[in-house]
PDB file of N, CA and C in Angstrom:
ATOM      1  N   UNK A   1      26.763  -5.538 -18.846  1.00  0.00           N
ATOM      2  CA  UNK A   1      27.508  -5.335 -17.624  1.00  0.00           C
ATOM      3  C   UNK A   1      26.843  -6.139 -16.513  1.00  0.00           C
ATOM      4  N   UNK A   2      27.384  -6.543 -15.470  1.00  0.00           N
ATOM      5  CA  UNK A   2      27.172  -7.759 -14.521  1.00  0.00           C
ATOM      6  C   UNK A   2      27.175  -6.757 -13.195  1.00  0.00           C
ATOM      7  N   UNK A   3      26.372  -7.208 -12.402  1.00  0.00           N
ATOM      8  CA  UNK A   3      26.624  -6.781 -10.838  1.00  0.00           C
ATOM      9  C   UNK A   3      26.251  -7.711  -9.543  1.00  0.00           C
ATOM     10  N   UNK A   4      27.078  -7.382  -8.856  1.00  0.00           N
ATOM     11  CA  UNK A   4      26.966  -8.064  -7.065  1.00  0.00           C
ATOM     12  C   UNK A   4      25.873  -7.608  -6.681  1.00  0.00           C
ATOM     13  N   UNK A   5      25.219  -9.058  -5.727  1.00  0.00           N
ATOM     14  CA  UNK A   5      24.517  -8.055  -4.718  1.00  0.00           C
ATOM     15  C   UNK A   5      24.735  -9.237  -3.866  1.00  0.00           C
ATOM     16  N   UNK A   6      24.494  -8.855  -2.575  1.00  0.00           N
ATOM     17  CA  UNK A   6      24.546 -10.202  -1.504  1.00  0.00           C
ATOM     18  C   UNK A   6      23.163  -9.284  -0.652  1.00  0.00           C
ATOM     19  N   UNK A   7      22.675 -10.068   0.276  1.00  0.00           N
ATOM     20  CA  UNK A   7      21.465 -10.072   1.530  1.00  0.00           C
ATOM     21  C   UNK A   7      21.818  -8.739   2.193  1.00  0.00           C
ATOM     22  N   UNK A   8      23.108  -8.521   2.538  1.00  0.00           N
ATOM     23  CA  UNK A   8      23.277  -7.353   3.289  1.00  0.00           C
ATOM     24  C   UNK A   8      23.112  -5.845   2.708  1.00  0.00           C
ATOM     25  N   UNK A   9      23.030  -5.882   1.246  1.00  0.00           N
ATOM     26  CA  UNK A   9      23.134  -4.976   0.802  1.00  0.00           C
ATOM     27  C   UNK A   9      21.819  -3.980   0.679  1.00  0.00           C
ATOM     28  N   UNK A  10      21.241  -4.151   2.050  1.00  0.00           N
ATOM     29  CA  UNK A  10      19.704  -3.323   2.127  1.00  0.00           C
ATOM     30  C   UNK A  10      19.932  -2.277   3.332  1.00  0.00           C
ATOM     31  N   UNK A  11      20.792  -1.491   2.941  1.00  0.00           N
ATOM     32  CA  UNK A  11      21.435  -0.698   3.848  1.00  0.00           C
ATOM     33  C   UNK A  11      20.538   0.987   3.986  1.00  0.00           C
ATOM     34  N   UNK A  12      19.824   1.214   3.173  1.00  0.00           N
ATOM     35  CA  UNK A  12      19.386   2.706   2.483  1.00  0.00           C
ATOM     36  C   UNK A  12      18.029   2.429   1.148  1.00  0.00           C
ATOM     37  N   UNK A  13      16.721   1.408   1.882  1.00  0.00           N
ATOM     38  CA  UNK A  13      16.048   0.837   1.122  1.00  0.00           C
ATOM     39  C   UNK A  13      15.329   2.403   0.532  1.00  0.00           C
ATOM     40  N   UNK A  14      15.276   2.277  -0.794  1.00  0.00           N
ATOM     41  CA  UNK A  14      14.463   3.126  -1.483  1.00  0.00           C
ATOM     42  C   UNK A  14      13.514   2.582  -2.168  1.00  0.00           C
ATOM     43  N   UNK A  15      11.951   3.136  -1.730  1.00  0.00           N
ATOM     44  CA  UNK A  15      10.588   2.955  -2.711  1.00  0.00           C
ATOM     45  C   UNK A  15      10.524   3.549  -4.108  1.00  0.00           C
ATOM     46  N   UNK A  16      10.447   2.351  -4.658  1.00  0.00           N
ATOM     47  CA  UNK A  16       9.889   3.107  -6.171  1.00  0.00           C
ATOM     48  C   UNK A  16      10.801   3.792  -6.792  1.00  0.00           C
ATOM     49  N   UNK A  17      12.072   3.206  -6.563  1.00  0.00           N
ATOM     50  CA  UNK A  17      13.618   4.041  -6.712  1.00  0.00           C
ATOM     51  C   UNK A  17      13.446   4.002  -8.478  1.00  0.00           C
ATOM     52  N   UNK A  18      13.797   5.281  -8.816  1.00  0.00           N
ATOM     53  CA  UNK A  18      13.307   5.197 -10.468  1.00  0.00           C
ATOM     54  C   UNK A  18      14.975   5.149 -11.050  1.00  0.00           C
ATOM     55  N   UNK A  19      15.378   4.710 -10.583  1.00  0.00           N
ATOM     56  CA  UNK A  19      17.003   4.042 -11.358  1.00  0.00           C
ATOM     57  C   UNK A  19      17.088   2.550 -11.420  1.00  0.00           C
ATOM     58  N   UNK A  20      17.272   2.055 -12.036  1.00  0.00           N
ATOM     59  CA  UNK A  20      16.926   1.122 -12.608  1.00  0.00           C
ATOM     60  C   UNK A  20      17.410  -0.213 -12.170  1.00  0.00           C
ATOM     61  N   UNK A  21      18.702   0.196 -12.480  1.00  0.00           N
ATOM     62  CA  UNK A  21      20.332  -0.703 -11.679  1.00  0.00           C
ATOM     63  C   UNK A  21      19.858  -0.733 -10.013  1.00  0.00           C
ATOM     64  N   UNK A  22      20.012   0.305  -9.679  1.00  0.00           N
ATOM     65  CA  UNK A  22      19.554   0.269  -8.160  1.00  0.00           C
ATOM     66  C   UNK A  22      18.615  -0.493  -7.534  1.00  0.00           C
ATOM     67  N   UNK A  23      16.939  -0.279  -8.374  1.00  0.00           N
ATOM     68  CA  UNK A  23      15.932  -0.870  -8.024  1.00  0.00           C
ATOM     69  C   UNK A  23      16.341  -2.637  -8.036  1.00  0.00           C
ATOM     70  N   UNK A  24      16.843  -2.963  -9.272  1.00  0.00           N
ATOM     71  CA  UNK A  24      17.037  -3.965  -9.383  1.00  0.00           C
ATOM     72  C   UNK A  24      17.323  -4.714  -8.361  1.00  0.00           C
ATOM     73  N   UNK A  25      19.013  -4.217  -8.024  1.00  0.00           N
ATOM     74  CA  UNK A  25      19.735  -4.881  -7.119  1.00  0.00           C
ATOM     75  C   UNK A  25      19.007  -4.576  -5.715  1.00  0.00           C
ATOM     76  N   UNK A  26      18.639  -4.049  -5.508  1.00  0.00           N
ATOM     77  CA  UNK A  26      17.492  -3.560  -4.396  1.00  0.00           C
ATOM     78  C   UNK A  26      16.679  -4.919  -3.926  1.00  0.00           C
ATOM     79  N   UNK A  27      15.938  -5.070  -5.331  1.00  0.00           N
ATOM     80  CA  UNK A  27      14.533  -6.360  -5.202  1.00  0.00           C
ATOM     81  C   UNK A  27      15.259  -7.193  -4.814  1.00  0.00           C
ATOM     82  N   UNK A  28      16.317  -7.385  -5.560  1.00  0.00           N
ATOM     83  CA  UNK A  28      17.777  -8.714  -5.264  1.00  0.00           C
ATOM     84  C   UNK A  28      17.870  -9.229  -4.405  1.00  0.00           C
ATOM     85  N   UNK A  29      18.727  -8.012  -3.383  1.00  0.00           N
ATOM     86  CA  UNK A  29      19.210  -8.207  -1.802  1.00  0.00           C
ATOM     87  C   UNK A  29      17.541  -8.653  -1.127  1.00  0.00           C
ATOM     88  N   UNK A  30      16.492  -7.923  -1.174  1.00  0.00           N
ATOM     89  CA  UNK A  30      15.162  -8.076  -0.656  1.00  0.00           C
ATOM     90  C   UNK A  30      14.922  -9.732  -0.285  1.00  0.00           C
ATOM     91  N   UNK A  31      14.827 -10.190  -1.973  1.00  0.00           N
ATOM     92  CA  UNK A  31      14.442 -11.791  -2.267  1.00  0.00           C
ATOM     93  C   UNK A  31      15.601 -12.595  -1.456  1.00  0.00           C
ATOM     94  N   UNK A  32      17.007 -12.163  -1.504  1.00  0.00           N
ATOM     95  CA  UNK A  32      17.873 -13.197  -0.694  1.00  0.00           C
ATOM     96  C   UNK A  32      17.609 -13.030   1.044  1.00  0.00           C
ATOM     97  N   UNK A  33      17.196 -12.292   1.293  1.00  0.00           N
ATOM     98  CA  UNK A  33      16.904 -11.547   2.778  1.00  0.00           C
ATOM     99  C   UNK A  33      15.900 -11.944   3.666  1.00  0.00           C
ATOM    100  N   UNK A  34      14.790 -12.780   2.287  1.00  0.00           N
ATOM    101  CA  UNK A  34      13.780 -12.847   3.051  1.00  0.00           C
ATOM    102  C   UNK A  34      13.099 -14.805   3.005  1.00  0.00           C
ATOM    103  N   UNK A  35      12.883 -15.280   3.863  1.00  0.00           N
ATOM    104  CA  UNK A  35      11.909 -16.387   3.994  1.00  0.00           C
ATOM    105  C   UNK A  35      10.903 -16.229   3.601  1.00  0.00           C
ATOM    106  N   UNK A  36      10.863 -18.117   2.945  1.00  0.00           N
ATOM    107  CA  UNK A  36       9.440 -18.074   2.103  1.00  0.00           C
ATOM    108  C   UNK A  36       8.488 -18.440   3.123  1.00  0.00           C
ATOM    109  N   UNK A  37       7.640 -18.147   2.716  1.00  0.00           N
ATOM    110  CA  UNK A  37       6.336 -17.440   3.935  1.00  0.00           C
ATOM    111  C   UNK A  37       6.082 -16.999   5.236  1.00  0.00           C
ATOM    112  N   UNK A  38       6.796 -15.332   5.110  1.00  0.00           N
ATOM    113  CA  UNK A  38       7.009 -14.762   5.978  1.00  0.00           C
ATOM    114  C   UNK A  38       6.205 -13.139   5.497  1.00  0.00           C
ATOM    115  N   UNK A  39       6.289 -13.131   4.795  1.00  0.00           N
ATOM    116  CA  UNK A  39       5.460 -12.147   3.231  1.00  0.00           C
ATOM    117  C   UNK A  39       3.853 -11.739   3.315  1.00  0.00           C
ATOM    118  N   UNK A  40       3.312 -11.368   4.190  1.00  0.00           N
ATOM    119  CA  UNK A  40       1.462 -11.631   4.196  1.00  0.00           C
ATOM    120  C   UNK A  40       1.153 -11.742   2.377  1.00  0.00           C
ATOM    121  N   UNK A  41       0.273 -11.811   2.304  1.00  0.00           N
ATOM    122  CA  UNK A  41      -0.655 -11.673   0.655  1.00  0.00           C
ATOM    123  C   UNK A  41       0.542 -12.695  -0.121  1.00  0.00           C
ATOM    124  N   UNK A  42       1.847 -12.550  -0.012  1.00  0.00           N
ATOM    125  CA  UNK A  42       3.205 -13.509  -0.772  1.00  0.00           C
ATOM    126  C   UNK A  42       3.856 -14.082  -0.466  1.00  0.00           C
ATOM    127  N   UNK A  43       2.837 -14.967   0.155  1.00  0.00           N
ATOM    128  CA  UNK A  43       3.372 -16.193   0.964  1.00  0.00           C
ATOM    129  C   UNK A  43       4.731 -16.773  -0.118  1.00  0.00           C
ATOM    130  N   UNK A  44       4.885 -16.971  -1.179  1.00  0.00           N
ATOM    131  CA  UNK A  44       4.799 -17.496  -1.956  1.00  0.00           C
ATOM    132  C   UNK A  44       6.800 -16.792  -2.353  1.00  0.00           C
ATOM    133  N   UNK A  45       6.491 -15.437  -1.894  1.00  0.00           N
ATOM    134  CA  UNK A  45       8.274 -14.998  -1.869  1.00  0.00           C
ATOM    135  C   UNK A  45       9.064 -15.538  -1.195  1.00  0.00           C
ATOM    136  N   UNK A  46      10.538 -15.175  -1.564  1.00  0.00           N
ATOM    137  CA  UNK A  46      11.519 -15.227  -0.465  1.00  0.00           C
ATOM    138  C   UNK A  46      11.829 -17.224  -0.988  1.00  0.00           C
ATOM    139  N   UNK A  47      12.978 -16.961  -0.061  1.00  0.00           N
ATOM    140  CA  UNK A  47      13.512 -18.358  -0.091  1.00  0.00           C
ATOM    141  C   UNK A  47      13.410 -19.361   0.636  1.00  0.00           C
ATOM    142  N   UNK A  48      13.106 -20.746   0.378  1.00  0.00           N
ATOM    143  CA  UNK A  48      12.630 -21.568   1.139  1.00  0.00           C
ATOM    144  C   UNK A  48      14.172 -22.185   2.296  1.00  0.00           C
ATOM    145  N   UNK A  49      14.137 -22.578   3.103  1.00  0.00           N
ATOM    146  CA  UNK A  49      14.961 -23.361   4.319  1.00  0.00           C
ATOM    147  C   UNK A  49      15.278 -24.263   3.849  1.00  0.00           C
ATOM    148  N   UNK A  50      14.726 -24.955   3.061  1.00  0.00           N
ATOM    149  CA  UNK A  50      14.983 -26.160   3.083  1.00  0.00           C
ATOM    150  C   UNK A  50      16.558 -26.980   3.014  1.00  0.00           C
ATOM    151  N   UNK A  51      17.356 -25.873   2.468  1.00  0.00           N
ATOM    152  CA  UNK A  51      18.952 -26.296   2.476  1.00  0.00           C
ATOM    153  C   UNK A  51      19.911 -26.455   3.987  1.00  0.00           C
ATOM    154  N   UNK A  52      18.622 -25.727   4.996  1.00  0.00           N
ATOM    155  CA  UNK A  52      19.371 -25.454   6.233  1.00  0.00           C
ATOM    156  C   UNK A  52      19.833 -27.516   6.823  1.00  0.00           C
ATOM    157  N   UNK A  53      20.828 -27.415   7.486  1.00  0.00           N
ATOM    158  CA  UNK A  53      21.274 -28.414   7.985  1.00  0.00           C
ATOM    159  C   UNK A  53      21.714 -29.455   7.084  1.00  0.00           C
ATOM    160  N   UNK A  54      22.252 -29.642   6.171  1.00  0.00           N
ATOM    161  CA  UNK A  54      22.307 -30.332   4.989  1.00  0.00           C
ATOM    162  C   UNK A  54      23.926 -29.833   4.901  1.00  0.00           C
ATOM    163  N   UNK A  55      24.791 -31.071   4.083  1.00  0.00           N
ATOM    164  CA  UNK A  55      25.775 -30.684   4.502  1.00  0.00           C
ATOM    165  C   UNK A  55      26.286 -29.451   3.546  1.00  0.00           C
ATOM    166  N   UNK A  56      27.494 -28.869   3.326  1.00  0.00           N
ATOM    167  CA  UNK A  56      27.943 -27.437   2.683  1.00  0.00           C
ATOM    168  C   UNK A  56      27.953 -28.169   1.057  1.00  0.00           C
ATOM    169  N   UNK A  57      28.587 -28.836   0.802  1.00  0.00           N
ATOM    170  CA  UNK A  57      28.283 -28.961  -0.949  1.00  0.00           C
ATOM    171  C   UNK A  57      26.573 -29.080  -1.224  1.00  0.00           C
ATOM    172  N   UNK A  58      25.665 -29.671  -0.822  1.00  0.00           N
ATOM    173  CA  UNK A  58      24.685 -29.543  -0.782  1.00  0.00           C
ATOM    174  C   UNK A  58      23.718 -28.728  -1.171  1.00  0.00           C
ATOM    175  N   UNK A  59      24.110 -27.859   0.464  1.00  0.00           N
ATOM    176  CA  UNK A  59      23.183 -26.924   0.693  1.00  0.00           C
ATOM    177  C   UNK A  59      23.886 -25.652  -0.695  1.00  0.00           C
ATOM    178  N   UNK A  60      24.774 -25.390  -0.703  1.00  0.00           N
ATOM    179  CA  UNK A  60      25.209 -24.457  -2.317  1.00  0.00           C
ATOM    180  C   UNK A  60      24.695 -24.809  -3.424  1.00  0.00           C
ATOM    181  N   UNK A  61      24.733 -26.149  -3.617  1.00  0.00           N
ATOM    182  CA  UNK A  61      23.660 -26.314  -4.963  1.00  0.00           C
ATOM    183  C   UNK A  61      22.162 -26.056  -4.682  1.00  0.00           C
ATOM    184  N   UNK A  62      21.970 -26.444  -3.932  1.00  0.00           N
ATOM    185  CA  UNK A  62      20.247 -26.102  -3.390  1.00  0.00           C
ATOM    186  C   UNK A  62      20.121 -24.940  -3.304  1.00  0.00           C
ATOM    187  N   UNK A  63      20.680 -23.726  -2.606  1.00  0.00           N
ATOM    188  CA  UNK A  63      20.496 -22.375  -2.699  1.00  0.00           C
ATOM    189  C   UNK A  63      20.958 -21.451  -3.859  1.00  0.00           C
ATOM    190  N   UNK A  64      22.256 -22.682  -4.621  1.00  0.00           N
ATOM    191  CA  UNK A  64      21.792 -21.744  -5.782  1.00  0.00           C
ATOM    192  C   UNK A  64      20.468 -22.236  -7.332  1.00  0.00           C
ATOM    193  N   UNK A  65      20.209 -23.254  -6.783  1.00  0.00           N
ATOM    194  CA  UNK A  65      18.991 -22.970  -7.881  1.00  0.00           C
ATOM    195  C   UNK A  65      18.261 -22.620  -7.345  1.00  0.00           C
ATOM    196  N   UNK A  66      17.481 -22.683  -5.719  1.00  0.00           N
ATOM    197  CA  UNK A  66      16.503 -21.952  -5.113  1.00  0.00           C
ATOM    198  C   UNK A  66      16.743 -19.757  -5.539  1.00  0.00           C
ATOM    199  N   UNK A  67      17.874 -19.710  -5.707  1.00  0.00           N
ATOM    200  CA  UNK A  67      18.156 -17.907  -5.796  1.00  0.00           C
ATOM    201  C   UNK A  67      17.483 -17.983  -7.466  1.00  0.00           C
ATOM    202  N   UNK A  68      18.594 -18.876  -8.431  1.00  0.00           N
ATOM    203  CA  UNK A  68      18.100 -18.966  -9.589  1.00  0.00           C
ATOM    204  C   UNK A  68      16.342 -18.640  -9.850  1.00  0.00           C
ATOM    205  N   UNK A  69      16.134 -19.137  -9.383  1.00  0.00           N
ATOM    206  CA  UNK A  69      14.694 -19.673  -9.361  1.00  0.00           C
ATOM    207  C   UNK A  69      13.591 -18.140  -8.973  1.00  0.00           C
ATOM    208  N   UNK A  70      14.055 -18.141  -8.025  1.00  0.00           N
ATOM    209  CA  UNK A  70      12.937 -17.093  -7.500  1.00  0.00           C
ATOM    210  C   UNK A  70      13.516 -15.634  -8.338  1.00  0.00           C
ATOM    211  N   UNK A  71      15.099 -15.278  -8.925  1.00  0.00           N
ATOM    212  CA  UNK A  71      14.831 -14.553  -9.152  1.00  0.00           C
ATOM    213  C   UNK A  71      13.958 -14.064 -10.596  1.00  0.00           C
ATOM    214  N   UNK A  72      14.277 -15.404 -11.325  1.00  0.00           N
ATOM    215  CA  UNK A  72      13.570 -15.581 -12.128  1.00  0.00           C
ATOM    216  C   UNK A  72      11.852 -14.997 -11.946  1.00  0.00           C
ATOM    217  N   UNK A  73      11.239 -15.699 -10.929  1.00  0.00           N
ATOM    218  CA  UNK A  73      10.129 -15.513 -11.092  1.00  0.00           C
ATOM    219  C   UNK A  73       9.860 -13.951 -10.240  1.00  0.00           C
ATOM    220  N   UNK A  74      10.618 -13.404  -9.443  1.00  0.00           N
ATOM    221  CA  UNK A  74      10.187 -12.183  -8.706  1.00  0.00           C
ATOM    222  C   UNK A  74      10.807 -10.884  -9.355  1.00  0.00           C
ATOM    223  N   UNK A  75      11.986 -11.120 -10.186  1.00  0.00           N
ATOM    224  CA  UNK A  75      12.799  -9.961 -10.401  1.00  0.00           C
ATOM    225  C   UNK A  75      12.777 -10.180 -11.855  1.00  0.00           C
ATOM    226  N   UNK A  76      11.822  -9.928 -13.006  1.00  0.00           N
ATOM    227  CA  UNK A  76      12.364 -10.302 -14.225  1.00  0.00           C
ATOM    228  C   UNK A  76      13.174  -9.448 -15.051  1.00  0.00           C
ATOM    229  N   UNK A  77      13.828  -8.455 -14.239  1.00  0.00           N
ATOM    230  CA  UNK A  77      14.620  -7.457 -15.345  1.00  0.00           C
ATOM    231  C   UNK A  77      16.008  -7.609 -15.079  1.00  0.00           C
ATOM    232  N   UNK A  78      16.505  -8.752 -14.867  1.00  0.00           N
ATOM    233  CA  UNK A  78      17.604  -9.308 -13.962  1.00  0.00           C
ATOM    234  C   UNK A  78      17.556 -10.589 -14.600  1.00  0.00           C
ATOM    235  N   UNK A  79      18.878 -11.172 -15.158  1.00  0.00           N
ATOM    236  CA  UNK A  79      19.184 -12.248 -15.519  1.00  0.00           C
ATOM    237  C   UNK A  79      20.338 -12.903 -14.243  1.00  0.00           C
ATOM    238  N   UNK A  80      19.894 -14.066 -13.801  1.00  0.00           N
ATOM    239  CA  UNK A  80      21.263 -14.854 -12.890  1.00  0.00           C
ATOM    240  C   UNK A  80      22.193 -15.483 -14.235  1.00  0.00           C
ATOM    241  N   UNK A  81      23.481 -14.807 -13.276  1.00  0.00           N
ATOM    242  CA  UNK A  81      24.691 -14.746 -14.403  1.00  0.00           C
ATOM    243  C   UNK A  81      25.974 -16.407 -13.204  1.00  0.00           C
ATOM    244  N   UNK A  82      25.904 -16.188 -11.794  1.00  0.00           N
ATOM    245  CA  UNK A  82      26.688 -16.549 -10.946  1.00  0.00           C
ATOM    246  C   UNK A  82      26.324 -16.546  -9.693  1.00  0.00           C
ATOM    247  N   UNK A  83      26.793 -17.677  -8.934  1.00  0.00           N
ATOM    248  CA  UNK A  83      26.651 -17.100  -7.354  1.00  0.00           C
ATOM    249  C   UNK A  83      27.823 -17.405  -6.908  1.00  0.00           C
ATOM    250  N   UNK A  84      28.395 -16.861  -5.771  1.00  0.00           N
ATOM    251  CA  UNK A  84      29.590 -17.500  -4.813  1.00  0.00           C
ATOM    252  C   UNK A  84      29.481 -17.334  -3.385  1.00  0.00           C
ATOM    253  N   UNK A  85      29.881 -18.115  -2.668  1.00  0.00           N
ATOM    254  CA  UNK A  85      29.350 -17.898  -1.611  1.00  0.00           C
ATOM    255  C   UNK A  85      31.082 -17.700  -0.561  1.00  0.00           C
ATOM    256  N   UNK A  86      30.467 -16.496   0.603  1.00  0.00           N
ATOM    257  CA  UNK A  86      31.569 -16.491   1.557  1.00  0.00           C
ATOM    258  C   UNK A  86      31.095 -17.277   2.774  1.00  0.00           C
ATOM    259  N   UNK A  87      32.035 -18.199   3.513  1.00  0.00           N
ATOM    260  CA  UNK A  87      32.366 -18.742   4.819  1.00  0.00           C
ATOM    261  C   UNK A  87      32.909 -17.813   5.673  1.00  0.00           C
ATOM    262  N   UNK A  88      32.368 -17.282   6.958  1.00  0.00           N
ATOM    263  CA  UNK A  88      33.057 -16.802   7.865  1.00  0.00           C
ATOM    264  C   UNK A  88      33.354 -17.644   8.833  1.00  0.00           C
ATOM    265  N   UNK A  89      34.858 -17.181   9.348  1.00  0.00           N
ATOM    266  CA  UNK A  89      35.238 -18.469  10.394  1.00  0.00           C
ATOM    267  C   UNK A  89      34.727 -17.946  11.748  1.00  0.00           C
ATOM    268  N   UNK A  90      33.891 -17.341  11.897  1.00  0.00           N
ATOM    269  CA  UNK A  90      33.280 -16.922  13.149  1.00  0.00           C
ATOM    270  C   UNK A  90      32.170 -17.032  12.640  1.00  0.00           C
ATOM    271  N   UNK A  91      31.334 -18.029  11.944  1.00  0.00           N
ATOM    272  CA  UNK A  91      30.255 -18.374  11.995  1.00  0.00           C
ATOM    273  C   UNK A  91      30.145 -19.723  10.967  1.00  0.00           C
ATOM    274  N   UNK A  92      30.872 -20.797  11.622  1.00  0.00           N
ATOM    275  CA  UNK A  92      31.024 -21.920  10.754  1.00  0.00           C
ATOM    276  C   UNK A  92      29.564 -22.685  10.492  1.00  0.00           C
ATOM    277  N   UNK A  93      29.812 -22.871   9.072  1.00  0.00           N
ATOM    278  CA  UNK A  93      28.376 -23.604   9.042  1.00  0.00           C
ATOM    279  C   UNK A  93      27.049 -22.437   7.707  1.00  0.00           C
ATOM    280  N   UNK A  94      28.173 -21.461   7.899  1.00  0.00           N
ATOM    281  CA  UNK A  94      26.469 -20.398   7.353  1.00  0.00           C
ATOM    282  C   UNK A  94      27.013 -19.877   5.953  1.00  0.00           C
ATOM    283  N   UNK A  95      25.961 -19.974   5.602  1.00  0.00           N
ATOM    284  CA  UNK A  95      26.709 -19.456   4.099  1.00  0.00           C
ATOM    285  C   UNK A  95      26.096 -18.241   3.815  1.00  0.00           C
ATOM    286  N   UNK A  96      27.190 -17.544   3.137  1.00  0.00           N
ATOM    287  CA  UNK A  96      26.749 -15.643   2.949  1.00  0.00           C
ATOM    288  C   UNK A  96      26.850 -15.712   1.078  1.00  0.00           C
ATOM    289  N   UNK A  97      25.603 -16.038   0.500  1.00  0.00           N
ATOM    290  CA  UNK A  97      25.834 -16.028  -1.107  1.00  0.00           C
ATOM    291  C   UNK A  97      25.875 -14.517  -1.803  1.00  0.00           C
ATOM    292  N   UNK A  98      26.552 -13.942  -2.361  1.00  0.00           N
ATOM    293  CA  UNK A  98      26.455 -13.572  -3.396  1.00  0.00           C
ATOM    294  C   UNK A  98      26.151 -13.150  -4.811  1.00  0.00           C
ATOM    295  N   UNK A  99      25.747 -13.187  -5.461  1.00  0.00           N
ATOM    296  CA  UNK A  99      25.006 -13.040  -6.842  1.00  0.00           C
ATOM    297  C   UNK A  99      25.100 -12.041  -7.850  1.00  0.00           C
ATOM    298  N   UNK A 100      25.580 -12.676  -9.301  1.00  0.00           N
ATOM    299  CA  UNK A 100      26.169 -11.961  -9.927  1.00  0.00           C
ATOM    300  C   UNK A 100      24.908 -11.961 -10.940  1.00  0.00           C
ATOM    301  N   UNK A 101      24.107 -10.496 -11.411  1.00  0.00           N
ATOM    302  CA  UNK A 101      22.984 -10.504 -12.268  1.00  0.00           C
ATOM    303  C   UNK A 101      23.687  -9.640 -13.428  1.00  0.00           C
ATOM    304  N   UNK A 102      22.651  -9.846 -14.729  1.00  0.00           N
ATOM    305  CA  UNK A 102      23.226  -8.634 -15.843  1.00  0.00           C
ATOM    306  C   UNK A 102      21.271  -8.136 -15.596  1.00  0.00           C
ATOM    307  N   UNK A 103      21.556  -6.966 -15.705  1.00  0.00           N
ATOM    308  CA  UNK A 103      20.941  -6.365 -15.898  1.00  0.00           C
ATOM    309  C   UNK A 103      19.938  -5.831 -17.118  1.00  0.00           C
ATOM    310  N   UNK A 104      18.610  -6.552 -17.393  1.00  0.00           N
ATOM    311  CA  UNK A 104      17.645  -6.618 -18.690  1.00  0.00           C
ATOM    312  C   UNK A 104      16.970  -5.292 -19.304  1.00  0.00           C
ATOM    313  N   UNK A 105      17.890  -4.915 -20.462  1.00  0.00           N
ATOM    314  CA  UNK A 105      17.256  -3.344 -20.613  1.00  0.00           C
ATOM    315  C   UNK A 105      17.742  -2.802 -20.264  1.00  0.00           C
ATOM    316  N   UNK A 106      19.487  -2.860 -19.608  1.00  0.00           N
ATOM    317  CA  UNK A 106      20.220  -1.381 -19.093  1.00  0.00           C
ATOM    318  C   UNK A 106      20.803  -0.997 -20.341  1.00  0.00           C
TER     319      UNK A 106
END
């Protein structure tokens, strides 16, 4: 089974949440949420800028192997399955990604 998560979805953060699905998508939203080195001790989390200002086909391939990537290395009970990204027309220019994981061991 596959699930969404996008950046916003850190609405009701739970520690050490012992459900599994939850935690997951939890770390998920966390890693898309956060800049790389912004983290004390993990410098090393979060996603790098580097796609900012670059034009929109671009910057989507760049952020999605940058998501690929880190979740790989930060979230390993989570496979990247998809990303898609929404455009709002009251904020042209920004991209709101999405991410579709299966879940390792549910």
């Amino acid at each position: 089974m596959s699930y969404k998560v996008n950046a916003t979805d850190l609405k009701n953060i739970r520690f050490n949440d012992p459900e599994l699905v939850s935690s997951v998508l939890q770390n998920i939203a966390v890693i898309l949420s956060t800049p790389r080195g912004s983290v004390p001790q993990y410098r090393e989390f979060g996603l790098t800028t580097t796609m900012l200002d670059k034009p929109t086909p671009m910057a989507k391939m760049m952020m999605r192997a940058e998501v690929r990537e880190a979740i790989e290395r930060w979230e390993p009970r989570a496979q990247f399955v998809s990303m898609t990204f929404e455009e709002r027309i009251t904020q042209p220019g920004t991209l709101w990604p999405t991410v579709e994981v299966e879940i390792i061991g549910e």
